[in-house]
Structures are given as C-alpha cells and as structure tokens.
C-alpha atoms as a PDB file:
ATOM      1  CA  UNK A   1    -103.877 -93.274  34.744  1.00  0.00           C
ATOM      2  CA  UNK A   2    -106.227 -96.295  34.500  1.00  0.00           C
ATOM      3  CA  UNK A   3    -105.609 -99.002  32.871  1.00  0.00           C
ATOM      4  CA  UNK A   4    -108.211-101.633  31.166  1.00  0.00           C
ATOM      5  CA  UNK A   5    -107.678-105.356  31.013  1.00  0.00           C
ATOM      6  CA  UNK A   6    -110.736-107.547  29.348  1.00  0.00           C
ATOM      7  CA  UNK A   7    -111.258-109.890  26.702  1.00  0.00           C
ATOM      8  CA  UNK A   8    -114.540-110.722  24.964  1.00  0.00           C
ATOM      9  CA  UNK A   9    -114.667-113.542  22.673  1.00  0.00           C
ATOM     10  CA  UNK A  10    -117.519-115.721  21.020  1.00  0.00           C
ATOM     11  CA  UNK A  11    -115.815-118.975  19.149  1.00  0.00           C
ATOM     12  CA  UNK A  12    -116.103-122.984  19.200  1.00  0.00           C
ATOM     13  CA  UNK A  13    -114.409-125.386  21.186  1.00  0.00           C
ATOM     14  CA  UNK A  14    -111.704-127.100  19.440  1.00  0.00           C
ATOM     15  CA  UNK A  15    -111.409-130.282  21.832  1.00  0.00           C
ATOM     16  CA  UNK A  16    -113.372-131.410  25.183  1.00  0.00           C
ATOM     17  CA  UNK A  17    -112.881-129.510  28.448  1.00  0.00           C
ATOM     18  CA  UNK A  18    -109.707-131.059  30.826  1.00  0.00           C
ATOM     19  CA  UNK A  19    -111.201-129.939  34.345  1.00  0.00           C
ATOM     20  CA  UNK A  20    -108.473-130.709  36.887  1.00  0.00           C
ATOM     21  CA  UNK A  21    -108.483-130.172  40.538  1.00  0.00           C
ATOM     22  CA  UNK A  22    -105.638-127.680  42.515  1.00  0.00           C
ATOM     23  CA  UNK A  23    -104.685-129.437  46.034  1.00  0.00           C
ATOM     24  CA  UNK A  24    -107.060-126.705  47.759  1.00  0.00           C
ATOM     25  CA  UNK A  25    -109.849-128.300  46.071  1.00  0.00           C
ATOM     26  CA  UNK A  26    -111.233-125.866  43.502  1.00  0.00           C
ATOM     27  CA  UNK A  27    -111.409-126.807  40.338  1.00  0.00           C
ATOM     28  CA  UNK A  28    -109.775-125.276  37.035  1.00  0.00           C
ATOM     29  CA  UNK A  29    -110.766-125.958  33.481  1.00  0.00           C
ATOM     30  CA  UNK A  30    -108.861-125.476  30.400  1.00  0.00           C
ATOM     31  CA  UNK A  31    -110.403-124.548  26.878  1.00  0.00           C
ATOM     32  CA  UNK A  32    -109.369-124.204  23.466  1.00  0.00           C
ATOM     33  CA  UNK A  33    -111.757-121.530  21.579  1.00  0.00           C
ATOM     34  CA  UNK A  34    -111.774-120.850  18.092  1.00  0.00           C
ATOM     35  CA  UNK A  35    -112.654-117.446  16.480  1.00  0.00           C
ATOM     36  CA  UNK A  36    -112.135-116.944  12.976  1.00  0.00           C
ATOM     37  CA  UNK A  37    -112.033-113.785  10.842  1.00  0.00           C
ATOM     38  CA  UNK A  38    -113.198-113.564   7.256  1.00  0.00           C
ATOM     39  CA  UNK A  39    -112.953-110.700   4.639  1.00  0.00           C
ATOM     40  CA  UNK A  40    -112.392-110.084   1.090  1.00  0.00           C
ATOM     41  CA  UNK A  41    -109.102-110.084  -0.610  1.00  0.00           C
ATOM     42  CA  UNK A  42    -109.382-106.176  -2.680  1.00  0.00           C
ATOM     43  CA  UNK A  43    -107.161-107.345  -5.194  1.00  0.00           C
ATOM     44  CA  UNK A  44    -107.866-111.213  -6.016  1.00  0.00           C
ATOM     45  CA  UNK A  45    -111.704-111.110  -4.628  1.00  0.00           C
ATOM     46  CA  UNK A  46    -111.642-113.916  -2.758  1.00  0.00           C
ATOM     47  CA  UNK A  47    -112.829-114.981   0.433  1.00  0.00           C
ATOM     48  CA  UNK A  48    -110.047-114.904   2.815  1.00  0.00           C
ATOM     49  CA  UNK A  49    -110.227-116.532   6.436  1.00  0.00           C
ATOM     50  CA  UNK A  50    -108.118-116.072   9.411  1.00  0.00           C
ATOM     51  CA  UNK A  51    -108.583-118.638  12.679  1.00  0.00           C
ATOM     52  CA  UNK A  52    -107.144-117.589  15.951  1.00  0.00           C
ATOM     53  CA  UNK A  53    -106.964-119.431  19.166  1.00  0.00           C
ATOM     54  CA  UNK A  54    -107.498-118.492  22.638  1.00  0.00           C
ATOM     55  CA  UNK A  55    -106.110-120.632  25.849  1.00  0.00           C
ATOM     56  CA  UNK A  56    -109.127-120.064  28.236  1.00  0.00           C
ATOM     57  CA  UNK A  57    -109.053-121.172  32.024  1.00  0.00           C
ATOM     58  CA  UNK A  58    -111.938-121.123  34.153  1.00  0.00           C
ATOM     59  CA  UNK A  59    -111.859-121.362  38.133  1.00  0.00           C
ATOM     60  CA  UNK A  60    -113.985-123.174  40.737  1.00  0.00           C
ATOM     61  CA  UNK A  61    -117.806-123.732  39.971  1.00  0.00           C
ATOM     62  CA  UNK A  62    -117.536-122.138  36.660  1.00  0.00           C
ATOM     63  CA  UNK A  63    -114.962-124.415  36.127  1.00  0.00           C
ATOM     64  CA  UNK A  64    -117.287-127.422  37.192  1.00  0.00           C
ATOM     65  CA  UNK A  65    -120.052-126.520  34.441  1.00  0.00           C
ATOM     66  CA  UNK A  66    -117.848-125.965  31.686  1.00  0.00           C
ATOM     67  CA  UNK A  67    -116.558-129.227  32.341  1.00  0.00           C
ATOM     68  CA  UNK A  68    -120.272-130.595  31.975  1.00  0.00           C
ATOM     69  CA  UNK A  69    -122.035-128.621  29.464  1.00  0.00           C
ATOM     70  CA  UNK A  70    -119.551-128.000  27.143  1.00  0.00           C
ATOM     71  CA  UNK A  71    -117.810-130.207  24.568  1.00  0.00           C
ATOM     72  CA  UNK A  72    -115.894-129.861  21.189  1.00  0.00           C
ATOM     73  CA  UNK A  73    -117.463-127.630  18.875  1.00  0.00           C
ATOM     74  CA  UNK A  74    -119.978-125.834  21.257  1.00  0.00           C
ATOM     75  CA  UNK A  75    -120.011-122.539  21.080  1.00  0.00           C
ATOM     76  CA  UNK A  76    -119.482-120.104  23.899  1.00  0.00           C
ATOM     77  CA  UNK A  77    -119.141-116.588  24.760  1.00  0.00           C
ATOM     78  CA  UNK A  78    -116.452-115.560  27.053  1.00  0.00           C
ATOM     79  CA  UNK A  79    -115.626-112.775  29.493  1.00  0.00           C
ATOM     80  CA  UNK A  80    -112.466-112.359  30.867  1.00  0.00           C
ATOM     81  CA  UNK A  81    -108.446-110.912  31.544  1.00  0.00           C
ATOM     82  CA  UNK A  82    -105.438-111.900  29.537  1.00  0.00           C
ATOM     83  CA  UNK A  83    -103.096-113.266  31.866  1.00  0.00           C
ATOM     84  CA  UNK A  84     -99.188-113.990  30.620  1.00  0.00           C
ATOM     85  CA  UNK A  85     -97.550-116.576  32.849  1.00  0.00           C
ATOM     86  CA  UNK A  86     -93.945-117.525  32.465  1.00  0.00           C
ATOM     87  CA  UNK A  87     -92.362-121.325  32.257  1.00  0.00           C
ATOM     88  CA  UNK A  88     -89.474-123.303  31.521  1.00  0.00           C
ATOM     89  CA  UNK A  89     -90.594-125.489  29.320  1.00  0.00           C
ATOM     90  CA  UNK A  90     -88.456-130.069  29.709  1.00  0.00           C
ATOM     91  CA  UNK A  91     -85.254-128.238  27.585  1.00  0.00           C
ATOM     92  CA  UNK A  92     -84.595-125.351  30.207  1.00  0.00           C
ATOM     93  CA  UNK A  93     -86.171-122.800  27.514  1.00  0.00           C
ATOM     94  CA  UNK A  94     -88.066-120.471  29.109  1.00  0.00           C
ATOM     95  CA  UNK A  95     -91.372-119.308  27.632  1.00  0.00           C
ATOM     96  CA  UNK A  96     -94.269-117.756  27.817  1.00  0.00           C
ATOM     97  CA  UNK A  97     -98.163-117.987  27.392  1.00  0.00           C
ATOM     98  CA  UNK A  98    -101.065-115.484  27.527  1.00  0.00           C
ATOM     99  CA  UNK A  99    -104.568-117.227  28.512  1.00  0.00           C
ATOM    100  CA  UNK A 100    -107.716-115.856  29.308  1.00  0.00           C
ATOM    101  CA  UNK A 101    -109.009-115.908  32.711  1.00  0.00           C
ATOM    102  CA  UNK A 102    -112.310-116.144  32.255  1.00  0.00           C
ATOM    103  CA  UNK A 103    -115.021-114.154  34.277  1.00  0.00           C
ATOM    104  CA  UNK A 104    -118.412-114.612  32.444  1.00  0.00           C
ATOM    105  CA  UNK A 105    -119.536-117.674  30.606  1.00  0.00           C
ATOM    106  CA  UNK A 106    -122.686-118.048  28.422  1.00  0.00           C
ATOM    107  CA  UNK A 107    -122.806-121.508  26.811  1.00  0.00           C
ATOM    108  CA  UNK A 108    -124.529-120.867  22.820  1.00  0.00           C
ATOM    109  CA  UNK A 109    -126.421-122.867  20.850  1.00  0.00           C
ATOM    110  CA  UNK A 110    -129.009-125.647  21.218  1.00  0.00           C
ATOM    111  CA  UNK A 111    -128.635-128.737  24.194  1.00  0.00           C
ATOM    112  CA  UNK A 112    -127.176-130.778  20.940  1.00  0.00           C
ATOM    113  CA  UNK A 113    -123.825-129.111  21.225  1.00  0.00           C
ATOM    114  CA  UNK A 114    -123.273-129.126  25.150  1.00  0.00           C
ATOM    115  CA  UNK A 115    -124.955-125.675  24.986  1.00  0.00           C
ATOM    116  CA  UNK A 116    -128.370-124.406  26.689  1.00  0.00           C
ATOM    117  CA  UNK A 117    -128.869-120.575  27.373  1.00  0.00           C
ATOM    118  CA  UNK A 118    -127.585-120.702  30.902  1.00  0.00           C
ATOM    119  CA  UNK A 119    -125.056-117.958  32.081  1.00  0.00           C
ATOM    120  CA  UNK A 120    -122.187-117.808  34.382  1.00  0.00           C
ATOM    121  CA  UNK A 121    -120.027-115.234  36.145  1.00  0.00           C
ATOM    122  CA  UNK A 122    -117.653-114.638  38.639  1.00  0.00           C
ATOM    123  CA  UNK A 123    -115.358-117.068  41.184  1.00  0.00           C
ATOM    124  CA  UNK A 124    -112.195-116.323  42.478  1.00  0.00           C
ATOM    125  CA  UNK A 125    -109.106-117.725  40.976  1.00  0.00           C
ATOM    126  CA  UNK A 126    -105.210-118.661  42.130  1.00  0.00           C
ATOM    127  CA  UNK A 127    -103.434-115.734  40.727  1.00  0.00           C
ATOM    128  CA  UNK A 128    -104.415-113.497  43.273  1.00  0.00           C
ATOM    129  CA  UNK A 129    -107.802-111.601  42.419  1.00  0.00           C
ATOM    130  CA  UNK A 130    -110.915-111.544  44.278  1.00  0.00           C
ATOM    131  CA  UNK A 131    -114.273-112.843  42.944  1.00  0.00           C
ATOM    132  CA  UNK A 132    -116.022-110.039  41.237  1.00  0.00           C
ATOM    133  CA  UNK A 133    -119.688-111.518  41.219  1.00  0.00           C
ATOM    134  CA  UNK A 134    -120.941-114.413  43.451  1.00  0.00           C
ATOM    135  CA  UNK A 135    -121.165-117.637  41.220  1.00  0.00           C
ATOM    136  CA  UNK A 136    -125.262-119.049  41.184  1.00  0.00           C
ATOM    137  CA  UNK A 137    -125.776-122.327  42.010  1.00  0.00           C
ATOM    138  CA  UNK A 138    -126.243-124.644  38.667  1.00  0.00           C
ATOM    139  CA  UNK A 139    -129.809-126.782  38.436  1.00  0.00           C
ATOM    140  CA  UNK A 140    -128.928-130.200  37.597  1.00  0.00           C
ATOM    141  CA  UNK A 141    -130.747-130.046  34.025  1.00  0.00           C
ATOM    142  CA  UNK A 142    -129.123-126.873  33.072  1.00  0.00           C
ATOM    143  CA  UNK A 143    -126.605-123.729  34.477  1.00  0.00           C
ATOM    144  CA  UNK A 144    -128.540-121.124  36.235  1.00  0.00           C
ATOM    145  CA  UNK A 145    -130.073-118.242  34.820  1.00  0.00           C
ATOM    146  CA  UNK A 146    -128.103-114.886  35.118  1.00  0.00           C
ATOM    147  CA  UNK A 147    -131.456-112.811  35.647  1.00  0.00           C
ATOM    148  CA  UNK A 148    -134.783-112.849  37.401  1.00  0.00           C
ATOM    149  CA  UNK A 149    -137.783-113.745  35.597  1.00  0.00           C
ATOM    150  CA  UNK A 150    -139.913-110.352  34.672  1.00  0.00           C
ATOM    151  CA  UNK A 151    -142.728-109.574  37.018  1.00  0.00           C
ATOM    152  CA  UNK A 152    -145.962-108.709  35.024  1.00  0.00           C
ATOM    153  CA  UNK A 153    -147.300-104.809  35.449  1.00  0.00           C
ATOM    154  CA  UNK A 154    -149.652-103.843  38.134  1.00  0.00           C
ATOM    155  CA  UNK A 155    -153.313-103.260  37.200  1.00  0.00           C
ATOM    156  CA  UNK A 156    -153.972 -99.633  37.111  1.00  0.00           C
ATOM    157  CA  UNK A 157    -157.168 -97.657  37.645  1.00  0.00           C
ATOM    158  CA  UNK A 158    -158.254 -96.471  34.077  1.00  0.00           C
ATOM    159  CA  UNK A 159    -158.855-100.269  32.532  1.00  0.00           C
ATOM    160  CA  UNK A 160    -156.640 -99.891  29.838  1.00  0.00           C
ATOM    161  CA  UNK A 161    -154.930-103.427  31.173  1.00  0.00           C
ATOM    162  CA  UNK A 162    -158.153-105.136  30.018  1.00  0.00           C
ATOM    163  CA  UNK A 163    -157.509-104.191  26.381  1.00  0.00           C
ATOM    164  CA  UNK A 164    -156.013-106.715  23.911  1.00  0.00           C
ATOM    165  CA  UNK A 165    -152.827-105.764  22.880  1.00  0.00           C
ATOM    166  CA  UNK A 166    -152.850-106.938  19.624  1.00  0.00           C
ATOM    167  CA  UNK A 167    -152.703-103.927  18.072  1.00  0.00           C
ATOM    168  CA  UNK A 168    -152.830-103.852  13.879  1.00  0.00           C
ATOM    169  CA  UNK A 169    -149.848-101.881  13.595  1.00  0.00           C
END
C-alpha cells in the first residue's frame, strides 16, 4: 500500500529565523509558524479562535534565504514532511518532537515584512532523503522565481494578432 507524508501550511512567523551551520557545511534554519483557526461557537455565537504552531526546519540554500528574507511576522507558505525525532531532554526524560521538513517555500506579502513573491523548492537534508527538485540560485535583491517568464504568441497568417483586444465584453 502507499503511503502519503506532506504538510501544507500558510501562517506568520512568531520570532526571527536561527540559521545554524552542521559541521559539513550546509546550513539549517529553524522556524516558528503560526496558523490559526477561527469559527463560530453554535451555541454562544461567538467568534472562537484556535492558534497552532508548527516547528519548521529548512536545509541548505533554502535554509540560507529564509534566514535573509524572512523575519517575525512574515508570512510564508510551506511545503513539506512531518518528521518525529526522539531526545532526552538535561533530566534523562526522553521526548519527542514532530517538525516539518520543509520542501517548498514561497515568502507572502509585501518587501515590508521580509516577504517578496520569490519561491523556493527542494535541497537535500541530514535525515537521509534525496533532493527532490534542484534549488535556483537566489538574485541578491530577491529569491528566484520558480517559473519562466511567458513567451508572447507567434504571429499567425489571418491578421487577427493586429486587432485590439480590448474587447467590450
């Protein structure tokens, strides 16, 4: 049978980025996300809110730009695989935490909050998977873009491309 293991979340920062370096030299970055959930209480009618947050670690170069373009409160859009890791924690207790290894990135929101519309997938991490998409290289004013810019139409014989394509309706 196959099994399924991704995460999708869209949520705010709730402190800086800590980007730390691993002795083989990539880098690894460490988020707190926010995502809250809001309904209506049926029996009161009141506005009831729910905020739940998500460990996130990023690997190598998209570990590098999250570190750089984002900062507490942006918000972000993540891709990724829980991942529960076992530790004992300075008593001898062991426990146990379930991150998100992230695999996309798209930073949300205006330049104001650390944000641009740049995207970011793939890298390889140290628990033992493979990268899944070749990371792009980042411009130094912003991330790089995930997709080509369109190419306009080719001209075709009957001169309908000359029109105006403002059409009324």
């Amino acid at each position: 049978m196959a099994s399924v293991n991704k995460v999708i979340i869209v949520g705010n920062l709730g402190k800086d980025p800590e980007v730390r370096y691993m002795p083989s030299g990539s880098a690894l970055c460490n988020v707190s996300v926010a995502t809250t959930r809001q309904w209506k209480d049926k029996v009161s009618g009141e506005k009831q809110q729910e905020t739940e947050w998500h460990r996130v670690t990023f690997f190598d170069r998209m570990a590098e730009i999250a570190g750089e373009y984002l900062k507490k409160g942006s918000a972000v859009y993540v891709e990724g695989r829980l991942k529960t890791r076992k530790y004992t924690d300075k008593d001898g207790v062991e426990k146990y935490s379930t991150d998100i290894v992230a695999t996309e990135m798209q930073l949300l929101g205006g330049r104001d909050v650390g944000g641009g519309s740049g995207g970011m997938g793939g890298g390889a991490d140290d628990m033992g998977d493979a990268p899944q998409r070749s990371a792009p290289a980042a411009r130094s004013a912003a991330p790089a873009r995930t997709a080509p810019a369109p190419r306009p139409p080719a001209k075709t014989a009957t001169g309908f491309d000359d029109m105006d394509d403002d059409i009324p309706f």
